[in-house]
PDB file of N, CA and C in Angstrom:
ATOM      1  N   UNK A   1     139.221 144.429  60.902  1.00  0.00           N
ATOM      2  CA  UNK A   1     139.776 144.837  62.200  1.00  0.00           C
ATOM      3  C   UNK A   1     140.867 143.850  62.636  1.00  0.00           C
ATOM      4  N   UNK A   2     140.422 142.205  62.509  1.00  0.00           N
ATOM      5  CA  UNK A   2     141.373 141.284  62.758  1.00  0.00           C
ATOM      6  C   UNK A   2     142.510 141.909  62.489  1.00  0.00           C
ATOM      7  N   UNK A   3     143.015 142.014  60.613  1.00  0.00           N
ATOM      8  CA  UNK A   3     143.875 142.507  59.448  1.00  0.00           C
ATOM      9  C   UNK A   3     144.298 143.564  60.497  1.00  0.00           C
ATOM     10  N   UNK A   4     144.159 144.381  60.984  1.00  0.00           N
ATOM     11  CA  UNK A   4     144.510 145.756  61.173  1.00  0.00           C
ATOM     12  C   UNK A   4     145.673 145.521  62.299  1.00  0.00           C
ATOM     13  N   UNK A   5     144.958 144.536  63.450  1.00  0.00           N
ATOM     14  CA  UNK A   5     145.626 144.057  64.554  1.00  0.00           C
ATOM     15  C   UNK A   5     146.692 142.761  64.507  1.00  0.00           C
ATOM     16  N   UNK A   6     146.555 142.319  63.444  1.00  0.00           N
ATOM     17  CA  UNK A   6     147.999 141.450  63.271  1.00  0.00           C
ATOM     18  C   UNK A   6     149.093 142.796  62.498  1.00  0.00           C
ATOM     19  N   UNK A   7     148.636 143.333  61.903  1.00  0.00           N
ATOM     20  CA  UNK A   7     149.456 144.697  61.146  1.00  0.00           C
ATOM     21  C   UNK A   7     150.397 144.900  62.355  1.00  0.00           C
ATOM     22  N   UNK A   8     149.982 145.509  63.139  1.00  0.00           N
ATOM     23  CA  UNK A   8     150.013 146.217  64.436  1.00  0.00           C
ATOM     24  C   UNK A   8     151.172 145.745  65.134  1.00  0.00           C
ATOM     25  N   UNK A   9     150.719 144.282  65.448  1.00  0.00           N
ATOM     26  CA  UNK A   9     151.398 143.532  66.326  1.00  0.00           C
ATOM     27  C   UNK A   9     152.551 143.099  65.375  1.00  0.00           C
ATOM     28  N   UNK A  10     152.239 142.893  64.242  1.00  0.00           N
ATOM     29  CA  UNK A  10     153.857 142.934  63.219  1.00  0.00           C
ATOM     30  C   UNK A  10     155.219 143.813  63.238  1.00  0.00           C
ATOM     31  N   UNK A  11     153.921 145.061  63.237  1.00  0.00           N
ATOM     32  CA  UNK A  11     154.495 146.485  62.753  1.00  0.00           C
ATOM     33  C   UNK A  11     155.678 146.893  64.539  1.00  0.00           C
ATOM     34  N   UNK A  12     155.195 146.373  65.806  1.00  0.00           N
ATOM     35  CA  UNK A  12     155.035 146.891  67.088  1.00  0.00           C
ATOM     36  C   UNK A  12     156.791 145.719  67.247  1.00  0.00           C
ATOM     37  N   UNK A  13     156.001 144.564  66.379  1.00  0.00           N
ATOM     38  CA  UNK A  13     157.451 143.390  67.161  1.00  0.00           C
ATOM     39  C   UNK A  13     158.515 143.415  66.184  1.00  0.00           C
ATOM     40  N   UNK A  14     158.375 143.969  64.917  1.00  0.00           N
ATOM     41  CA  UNK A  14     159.682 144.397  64.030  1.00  0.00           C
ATOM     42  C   UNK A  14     160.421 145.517  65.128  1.00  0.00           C
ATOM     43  N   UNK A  15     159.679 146.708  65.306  1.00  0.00           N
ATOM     44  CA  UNK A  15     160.370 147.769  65.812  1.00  0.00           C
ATOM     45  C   UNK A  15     161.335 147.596  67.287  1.00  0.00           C
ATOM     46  N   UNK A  16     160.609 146.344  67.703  1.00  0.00           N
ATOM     47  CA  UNK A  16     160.968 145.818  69.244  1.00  0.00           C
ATOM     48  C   UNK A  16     162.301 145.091  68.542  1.00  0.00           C
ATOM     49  N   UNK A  17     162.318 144.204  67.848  1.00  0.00           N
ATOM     50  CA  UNK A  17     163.439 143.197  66.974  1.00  0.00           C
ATOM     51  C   UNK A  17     164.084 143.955  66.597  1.00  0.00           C
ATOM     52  N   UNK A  18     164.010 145.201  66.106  1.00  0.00           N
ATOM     53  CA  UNK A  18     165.149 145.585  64.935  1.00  0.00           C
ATOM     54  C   UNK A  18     165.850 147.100  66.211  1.00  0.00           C
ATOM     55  N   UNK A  19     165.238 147.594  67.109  1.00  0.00           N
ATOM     56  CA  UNK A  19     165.763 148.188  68.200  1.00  0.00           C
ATOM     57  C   UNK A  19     166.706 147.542  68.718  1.00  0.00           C
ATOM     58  N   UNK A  20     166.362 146.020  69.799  1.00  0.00           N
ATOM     59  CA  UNK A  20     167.354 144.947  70.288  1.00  0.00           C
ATOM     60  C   UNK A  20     168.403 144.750  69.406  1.00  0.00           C
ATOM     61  N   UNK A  21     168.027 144.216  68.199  1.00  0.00           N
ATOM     62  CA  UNK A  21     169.456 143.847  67.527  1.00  0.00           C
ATOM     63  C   UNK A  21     170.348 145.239  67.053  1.00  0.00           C
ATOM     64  N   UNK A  22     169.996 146.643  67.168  1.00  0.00           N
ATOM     65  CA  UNK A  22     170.617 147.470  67.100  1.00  0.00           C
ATOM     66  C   UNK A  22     171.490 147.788  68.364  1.00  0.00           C
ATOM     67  N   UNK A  23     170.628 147.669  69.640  1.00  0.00           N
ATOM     68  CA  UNK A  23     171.221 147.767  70.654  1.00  0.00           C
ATOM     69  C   UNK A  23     172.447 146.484  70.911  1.00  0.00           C
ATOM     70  N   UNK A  24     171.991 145.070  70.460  1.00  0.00           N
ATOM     71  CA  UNK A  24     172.939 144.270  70.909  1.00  0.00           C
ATOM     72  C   UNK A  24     174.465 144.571  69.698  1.00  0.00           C
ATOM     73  N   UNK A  25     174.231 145.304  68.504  1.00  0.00           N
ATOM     74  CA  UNK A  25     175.369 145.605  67.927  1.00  0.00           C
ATOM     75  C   UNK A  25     176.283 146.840  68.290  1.00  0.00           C
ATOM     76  N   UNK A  26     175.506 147.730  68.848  1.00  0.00           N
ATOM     77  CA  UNK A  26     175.730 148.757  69.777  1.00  0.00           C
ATOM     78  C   UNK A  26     177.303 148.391  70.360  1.00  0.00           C
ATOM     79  N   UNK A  27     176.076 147.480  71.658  1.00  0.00           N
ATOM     80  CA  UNK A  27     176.979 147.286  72.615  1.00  0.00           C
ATOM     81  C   UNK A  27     178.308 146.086  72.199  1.00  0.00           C
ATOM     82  N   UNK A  28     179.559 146.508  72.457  1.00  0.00           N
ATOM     83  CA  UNK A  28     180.940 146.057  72.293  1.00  0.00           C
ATOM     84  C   UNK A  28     181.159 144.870  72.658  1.00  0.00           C
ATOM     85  N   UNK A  29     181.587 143.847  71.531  1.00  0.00           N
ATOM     86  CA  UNK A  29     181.276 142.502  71.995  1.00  0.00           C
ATOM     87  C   UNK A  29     182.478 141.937  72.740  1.00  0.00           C
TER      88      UNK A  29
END
């Protein structure tokens, strides 16, 4: 269960990281 919930929280803060840095390339520097 530990295993499952670091997955999670990996899986949850890539998607958060790789959203932001899409958005900060997005937006026009």
């Amino acid at each position: 269960k530990l295993l499952m919930a670091i997955h999670a929280m990996l899986k949850t803060r890539s998607t958060f990281d790789s959203r932001r840095f899409y958005s900060l390339t997005e937006t026009p520097a």
